[in-house]
Each structure stands twice: as C-alpha cells, then as structure tokens.
PDB file of N, CA and C in Angstrom:
ATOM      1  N   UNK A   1     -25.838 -34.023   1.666  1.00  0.00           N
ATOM      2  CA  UNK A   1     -26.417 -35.255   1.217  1.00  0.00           C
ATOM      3  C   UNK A   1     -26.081 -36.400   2.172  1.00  0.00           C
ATOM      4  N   UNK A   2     -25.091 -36.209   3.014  1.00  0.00           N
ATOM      5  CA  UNK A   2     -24.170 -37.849   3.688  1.00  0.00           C
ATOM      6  C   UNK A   2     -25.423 -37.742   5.024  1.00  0.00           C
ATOM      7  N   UNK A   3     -26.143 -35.738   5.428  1.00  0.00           N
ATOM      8  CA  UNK A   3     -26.730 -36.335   6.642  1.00  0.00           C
ATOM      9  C   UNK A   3     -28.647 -36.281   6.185  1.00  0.00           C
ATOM     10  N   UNK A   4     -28.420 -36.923   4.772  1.00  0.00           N
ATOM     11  CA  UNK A   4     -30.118 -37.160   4.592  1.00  0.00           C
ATOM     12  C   UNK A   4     -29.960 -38.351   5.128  1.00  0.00           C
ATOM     13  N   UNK A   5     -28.833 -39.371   4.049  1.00  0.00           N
ATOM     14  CA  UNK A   5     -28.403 -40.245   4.302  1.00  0.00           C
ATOM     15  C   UNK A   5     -28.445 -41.066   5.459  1.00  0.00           C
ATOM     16  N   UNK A   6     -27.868 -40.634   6.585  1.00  0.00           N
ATOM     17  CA  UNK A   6     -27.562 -40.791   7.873  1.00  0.00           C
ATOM     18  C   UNK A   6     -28.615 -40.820   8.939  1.00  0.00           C
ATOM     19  N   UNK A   7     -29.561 -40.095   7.976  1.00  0.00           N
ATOM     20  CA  UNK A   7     -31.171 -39.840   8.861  1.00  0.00           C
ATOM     21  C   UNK A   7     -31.956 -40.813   8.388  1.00  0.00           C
ATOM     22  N   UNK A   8     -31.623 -41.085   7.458  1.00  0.00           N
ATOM     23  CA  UNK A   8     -32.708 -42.206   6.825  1.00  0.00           C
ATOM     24  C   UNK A   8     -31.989 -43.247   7.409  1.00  0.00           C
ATOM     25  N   UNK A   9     -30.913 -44.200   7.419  1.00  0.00           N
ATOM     26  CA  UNK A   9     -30.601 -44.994   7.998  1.00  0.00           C
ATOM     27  C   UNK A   9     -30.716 -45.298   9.484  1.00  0.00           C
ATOM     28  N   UNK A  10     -30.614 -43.597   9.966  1.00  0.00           N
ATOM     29  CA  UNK A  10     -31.473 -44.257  11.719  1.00  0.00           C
ATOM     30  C   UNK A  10     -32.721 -44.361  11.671  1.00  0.00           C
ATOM     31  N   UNK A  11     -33.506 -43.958  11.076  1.00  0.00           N
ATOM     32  CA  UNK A  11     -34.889 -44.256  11.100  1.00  0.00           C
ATOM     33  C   UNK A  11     -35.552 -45.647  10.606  1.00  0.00           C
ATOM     34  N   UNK A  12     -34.472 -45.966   9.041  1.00  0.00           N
ATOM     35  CA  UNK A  12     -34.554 -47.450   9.057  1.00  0.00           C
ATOM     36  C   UNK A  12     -34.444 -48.218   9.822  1.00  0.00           C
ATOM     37  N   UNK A  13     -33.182 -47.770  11.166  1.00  0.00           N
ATOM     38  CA  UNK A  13     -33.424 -48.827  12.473  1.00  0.00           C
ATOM     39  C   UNK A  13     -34.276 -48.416  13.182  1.00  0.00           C
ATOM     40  N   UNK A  14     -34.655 -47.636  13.501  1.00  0.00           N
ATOM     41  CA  UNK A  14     -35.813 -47.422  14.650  1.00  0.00           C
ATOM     42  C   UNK A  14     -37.001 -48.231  14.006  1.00  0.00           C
ATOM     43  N   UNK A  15     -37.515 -48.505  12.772  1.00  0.00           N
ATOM     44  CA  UNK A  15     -38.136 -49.080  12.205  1.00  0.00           C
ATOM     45  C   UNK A  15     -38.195 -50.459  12.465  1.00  0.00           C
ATOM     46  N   UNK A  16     -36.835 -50.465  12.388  1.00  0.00           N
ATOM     47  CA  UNK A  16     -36.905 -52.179  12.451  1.00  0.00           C
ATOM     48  C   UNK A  16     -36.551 -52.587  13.740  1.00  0.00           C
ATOM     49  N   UNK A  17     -35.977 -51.656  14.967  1.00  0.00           N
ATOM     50  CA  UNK A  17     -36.250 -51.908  16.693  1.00  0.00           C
ATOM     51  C   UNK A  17     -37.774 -52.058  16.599  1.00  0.00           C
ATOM     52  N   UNK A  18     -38.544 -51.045  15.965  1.00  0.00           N
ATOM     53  CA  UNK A  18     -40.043 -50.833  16.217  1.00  0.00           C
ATOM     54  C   UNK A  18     -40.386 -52.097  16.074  1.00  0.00           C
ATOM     55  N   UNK A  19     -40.322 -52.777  15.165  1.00  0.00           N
ATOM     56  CA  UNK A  19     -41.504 -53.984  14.049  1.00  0.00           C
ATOM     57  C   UNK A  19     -40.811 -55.204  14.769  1.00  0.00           C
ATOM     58  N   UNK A  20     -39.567 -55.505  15.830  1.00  0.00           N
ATOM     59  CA  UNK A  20     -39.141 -56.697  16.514  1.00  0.00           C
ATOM     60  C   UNK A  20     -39.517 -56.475  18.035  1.00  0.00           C
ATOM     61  N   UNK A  21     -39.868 -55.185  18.257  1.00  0.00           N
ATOM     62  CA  UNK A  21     -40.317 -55.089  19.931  1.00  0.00           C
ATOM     63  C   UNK A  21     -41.771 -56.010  19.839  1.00  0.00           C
ATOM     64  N   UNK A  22     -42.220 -56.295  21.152  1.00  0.00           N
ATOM     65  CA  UNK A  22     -43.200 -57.100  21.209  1.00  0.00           C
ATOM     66  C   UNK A  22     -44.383 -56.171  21.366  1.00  0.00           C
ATOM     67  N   UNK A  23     -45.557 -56.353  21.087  1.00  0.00           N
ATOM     68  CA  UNK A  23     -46.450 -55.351  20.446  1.00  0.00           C
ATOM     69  C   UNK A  23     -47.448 -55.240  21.571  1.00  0.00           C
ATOM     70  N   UNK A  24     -47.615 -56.160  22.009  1.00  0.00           N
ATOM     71  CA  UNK A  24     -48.408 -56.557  23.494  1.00  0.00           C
ATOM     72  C   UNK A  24     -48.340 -56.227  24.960  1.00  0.00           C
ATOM     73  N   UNK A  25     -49.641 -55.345  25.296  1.00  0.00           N
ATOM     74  CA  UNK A  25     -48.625 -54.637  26.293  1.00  0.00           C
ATOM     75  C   UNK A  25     -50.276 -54.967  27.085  1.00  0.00           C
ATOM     76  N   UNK A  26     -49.791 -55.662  28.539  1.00  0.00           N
ATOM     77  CA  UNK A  26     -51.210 -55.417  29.094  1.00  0.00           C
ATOM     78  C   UNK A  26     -52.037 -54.112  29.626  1.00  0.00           C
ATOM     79  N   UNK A  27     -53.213 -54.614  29.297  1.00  0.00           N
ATOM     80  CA  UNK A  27     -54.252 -53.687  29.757  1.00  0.00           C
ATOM     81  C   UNK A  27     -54.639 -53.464  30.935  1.00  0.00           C
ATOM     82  N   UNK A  28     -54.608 -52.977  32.319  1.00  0.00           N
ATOM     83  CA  UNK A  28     -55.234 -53.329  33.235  1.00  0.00           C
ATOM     84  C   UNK A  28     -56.424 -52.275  33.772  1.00  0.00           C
ATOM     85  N   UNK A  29     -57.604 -53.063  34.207  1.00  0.00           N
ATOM     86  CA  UNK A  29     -58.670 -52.317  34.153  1.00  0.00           C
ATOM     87  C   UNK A  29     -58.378 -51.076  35.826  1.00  0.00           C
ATOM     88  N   UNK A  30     -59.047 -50.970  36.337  1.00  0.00           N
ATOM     89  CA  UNK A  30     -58.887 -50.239  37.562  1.00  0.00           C
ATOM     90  C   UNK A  30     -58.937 -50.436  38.671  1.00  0.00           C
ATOM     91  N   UNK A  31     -59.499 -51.512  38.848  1.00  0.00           N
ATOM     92  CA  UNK A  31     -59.231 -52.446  40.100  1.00  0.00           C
ATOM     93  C   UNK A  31     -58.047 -52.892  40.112  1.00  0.00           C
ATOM     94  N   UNK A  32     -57.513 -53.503  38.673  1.00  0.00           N
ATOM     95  CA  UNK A  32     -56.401 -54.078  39.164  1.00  0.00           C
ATOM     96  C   UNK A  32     -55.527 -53.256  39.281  1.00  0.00           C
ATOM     97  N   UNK A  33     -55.109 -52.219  38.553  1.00  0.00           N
ATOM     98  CA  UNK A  33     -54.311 -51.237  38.751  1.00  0.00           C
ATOM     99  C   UNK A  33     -54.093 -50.311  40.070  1.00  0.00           C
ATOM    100  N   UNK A  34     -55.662 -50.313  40.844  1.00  0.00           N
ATOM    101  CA  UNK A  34     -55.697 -49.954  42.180  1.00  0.00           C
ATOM    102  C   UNK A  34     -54.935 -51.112  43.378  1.00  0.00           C
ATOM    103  N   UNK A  35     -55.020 -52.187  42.778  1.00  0.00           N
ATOM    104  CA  UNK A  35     -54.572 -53.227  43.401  1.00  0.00           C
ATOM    105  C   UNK A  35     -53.057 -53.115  43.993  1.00  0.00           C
ATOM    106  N   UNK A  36     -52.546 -52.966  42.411  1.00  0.00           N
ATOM    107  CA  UNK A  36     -51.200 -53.021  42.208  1.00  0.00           C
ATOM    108  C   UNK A  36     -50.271 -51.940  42.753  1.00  0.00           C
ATOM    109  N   UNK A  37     -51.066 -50.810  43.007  1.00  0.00           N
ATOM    110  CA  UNK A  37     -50.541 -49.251  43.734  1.00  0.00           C
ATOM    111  C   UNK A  37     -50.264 -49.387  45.485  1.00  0.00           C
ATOM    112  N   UNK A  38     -51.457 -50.221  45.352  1.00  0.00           N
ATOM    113  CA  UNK A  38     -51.777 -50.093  46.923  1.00  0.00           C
ATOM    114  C   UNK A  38     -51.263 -51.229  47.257  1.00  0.00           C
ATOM    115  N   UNK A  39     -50.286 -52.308  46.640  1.00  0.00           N
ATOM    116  CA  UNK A  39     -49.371 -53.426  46.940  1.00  0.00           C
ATOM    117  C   UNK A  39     -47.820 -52.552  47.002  1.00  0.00           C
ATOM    118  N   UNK A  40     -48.019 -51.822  45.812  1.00  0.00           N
ATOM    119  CA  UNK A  40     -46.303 -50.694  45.528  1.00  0.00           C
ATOM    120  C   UNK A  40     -46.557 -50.364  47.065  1.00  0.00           C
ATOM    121  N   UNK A  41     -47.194 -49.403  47.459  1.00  0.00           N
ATOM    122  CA  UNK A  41     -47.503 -48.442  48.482  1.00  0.00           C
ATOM    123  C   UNK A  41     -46.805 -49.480  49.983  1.00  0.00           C
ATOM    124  N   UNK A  42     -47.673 -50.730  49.591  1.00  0.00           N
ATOM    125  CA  UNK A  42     -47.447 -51.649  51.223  1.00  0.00           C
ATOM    126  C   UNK A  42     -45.867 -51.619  51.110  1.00  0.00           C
ATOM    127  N   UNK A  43     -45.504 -52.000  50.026  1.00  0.00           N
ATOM    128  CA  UNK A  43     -43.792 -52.368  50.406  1.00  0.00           C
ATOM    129  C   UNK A  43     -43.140 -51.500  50.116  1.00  0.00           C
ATOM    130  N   UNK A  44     -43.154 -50.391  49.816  1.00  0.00           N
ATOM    131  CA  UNK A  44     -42.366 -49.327  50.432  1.00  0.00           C
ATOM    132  C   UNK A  44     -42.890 -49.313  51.686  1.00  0.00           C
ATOM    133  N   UNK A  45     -43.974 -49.138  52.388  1.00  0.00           N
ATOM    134  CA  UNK A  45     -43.944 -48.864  53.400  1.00  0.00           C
ATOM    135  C   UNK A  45     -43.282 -49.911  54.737  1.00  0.00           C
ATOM    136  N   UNK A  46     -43.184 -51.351  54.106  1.00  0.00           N
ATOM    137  CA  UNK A  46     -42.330 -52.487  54.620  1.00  0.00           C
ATOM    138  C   UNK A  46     -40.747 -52.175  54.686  1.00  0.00           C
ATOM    139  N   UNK A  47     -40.500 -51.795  53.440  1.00  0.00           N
ATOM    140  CA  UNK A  47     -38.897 -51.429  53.733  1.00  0.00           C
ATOM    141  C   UNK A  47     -38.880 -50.157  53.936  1.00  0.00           C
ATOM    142  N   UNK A  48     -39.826 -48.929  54.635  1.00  0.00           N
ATOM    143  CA  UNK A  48     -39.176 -47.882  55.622  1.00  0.00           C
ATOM    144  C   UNK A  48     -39.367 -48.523  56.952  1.00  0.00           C
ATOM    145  N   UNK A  49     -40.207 -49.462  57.434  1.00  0.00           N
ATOM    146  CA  UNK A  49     -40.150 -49.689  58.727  1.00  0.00           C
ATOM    147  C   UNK A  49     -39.293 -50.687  59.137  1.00  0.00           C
ATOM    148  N   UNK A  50     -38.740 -51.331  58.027  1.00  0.00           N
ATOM    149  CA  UNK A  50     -37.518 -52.205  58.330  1.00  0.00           C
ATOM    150  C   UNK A  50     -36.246 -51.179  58.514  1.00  0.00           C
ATOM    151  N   UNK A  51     -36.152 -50.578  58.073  1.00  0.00           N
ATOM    152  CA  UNK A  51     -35.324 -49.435  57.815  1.00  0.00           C
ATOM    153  C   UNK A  51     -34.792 -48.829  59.221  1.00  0.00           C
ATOM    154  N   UNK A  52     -36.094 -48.592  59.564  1.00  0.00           N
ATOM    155  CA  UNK A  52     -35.952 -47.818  60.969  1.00  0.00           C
ATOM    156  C   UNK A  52     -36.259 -48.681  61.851  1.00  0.00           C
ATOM    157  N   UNK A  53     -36.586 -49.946  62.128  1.00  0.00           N
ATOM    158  CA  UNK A  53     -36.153 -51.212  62.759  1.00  0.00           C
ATOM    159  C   UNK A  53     -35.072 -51.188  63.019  1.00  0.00           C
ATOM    160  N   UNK A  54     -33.695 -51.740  62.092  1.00  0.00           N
ATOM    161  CA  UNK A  54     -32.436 -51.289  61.837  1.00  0.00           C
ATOM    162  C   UNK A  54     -31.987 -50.365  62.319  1.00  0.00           C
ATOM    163  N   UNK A  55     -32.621 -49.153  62.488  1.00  0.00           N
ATOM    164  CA  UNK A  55     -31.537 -48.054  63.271  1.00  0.00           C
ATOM    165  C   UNK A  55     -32.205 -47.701  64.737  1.00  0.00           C
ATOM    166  N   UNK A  56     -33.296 -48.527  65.171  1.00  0.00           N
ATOM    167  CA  UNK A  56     -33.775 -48.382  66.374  1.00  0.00           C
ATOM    168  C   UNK A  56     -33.278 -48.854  67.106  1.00  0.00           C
ATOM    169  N   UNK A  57     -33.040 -47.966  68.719  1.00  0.00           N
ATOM    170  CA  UNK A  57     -32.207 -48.930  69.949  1.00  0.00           C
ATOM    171  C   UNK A  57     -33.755 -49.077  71.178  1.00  0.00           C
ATOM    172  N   UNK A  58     -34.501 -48.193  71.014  1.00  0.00           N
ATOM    173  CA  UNK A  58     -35.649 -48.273  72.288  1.00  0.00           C
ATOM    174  C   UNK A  58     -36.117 -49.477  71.760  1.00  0.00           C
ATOM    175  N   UNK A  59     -36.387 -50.377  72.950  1.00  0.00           N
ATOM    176  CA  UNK A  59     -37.218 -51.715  73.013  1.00  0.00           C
ATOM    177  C   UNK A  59     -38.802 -51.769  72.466  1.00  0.00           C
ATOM    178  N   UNK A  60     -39.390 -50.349  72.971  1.00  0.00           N
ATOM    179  CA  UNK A  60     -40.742 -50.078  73.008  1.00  0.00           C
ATOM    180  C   UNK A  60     -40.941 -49.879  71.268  1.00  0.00           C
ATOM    181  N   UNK A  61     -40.441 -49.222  70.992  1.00  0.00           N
ATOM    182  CA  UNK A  61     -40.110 -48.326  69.307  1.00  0.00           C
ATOM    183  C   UNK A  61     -40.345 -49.499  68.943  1.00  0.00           C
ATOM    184  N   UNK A  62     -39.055 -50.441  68.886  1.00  0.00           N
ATOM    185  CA  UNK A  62     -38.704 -51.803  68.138  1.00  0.00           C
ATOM    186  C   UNK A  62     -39.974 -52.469  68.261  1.00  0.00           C
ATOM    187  N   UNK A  63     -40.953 -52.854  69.160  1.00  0.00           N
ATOM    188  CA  UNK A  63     -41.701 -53.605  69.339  1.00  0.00           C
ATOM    189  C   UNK A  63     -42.853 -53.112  68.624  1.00  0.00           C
ATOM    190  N   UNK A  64     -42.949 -51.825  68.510  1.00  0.00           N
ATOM    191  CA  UNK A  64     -44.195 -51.128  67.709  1.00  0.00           C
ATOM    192  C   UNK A  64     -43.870 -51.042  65.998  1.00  0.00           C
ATOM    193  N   UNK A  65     -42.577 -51.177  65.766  1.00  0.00           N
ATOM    194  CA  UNK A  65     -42.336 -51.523  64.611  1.00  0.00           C
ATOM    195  C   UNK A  65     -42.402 -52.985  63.990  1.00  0.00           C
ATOM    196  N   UNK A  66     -42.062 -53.555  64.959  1.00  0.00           N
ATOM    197  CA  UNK A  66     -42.113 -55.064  64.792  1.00  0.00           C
ATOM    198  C   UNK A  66     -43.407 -55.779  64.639  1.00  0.00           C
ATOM    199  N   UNK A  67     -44.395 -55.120  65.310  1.00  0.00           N
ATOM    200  CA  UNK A  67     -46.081 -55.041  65.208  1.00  0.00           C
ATOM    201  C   UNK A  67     -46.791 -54.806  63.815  1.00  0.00           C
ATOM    202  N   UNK A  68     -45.872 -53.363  63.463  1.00  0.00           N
ATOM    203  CA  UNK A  68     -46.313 -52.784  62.369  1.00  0.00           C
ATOM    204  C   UNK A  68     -45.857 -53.377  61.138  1.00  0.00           C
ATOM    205  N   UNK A  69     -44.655 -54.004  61.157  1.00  0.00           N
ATOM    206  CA  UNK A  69     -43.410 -54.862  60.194  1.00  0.00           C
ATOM    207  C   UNK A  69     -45.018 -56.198  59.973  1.00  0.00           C
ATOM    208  N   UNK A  70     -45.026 -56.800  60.861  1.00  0.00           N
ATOM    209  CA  UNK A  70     -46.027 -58.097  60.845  1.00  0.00           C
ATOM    210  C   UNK A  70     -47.597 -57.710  60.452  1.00  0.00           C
ATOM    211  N   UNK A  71     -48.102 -56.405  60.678  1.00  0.00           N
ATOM    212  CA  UNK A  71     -49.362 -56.364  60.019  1.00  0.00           C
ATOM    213  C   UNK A  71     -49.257 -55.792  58.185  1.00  0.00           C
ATOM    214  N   UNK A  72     -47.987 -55.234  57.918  1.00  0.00           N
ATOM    215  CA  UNK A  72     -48.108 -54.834  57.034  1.00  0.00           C
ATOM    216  C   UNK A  72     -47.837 -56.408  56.233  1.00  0.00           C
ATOM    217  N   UNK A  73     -46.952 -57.407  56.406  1.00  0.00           N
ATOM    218  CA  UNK A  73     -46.868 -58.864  55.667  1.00  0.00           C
ATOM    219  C   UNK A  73     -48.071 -59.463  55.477  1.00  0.00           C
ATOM    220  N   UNK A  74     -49.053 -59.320  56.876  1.00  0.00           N
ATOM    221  CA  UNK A  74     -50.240 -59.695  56.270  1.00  0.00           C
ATOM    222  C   UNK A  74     -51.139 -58.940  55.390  1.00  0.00           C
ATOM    223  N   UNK A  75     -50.956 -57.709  55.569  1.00  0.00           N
ATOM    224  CA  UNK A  75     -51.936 -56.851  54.021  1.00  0.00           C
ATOM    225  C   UNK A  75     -51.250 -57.582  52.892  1.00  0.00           C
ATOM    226  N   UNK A  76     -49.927 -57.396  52.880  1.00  0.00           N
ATOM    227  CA  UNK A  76     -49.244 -57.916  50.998  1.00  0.00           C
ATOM    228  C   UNK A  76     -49.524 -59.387  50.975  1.00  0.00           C
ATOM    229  N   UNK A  77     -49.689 -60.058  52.503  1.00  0.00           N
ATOM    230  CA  UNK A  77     -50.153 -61.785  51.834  1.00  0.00           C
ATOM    231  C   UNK A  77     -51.855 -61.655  51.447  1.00  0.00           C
ATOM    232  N   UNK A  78     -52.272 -61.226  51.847  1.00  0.00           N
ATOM    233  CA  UNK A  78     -53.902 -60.921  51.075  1.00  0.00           C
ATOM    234  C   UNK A  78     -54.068 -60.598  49.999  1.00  0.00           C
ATOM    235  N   UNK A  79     -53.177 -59.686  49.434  1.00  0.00           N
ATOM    236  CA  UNK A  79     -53.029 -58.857  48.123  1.00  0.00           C
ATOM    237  C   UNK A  79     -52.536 -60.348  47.083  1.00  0.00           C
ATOM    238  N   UNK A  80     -52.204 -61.220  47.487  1.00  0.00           N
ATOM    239  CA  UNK A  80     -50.881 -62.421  47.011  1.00  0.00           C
ATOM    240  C   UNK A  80     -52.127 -63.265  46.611  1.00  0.00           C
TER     241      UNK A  80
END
C-alpha cells in the first residue's frame, strides 16, 4: 500500500511540473528551420577552422584559413 501511495504522489508532481511548465513552444515552418541548420552548420564550421588556425604553423595554410575564417563571418552576417 506505502508504494501505491508513493506512485501517486510522484505523479501528483509530475502533474503539477506539467500544468507550471510553459505550454508554448514555437513552431517553425521550413524555411526557417532550414535557416537555422544551415546557421548551426556555418559555426561549427567557424570554430573548426579557428581551431586549426590555432594549431597551424605554414603561412600559406594560415592564410587560406584566414580567407575561409572571413568568408564564413560573412555567410552568418547575412543569415543575421
């Protein structure tokens, strides 16, 4: 009987976590959601080439990263 008890009382809280969480959750259609992937996508791909910026010593490397570092800021400022 103590674990009907015990079951009903967590469920009374999950009940009442449930009915104080906020109920509203946005919708986003598919553009924007394509938007938002392909913004995730840019900045990971910003912090691997910073990454390996950081552990690069060739001048040439660095400079093609540094190219690539600056076109990828301008895709995410377009996205902005």
């Amino acid at each position: 009987m103590a674990r009907g008890w015990e079951s009903k009382s967590v469920e009374a809280q999950i009940e009442a976590a449930a009915e104080n969480a906020p109920q509203h959750k946005a919708v986003l259609n598919s553009e924007t959601a394509a938007k938002l992937r392909h913004k995730e996508g840019l900045l990971l791909s910003r912090n691997r080439v910073t990454q390996q910026l950081e552990a690069s010593r060739n001048l040439l490397h660095r400079k093609m990263l540094e190219q690539a570092l600056a076109d990828l800021a301008a895709q995410i400022a377009e996205l902005d």
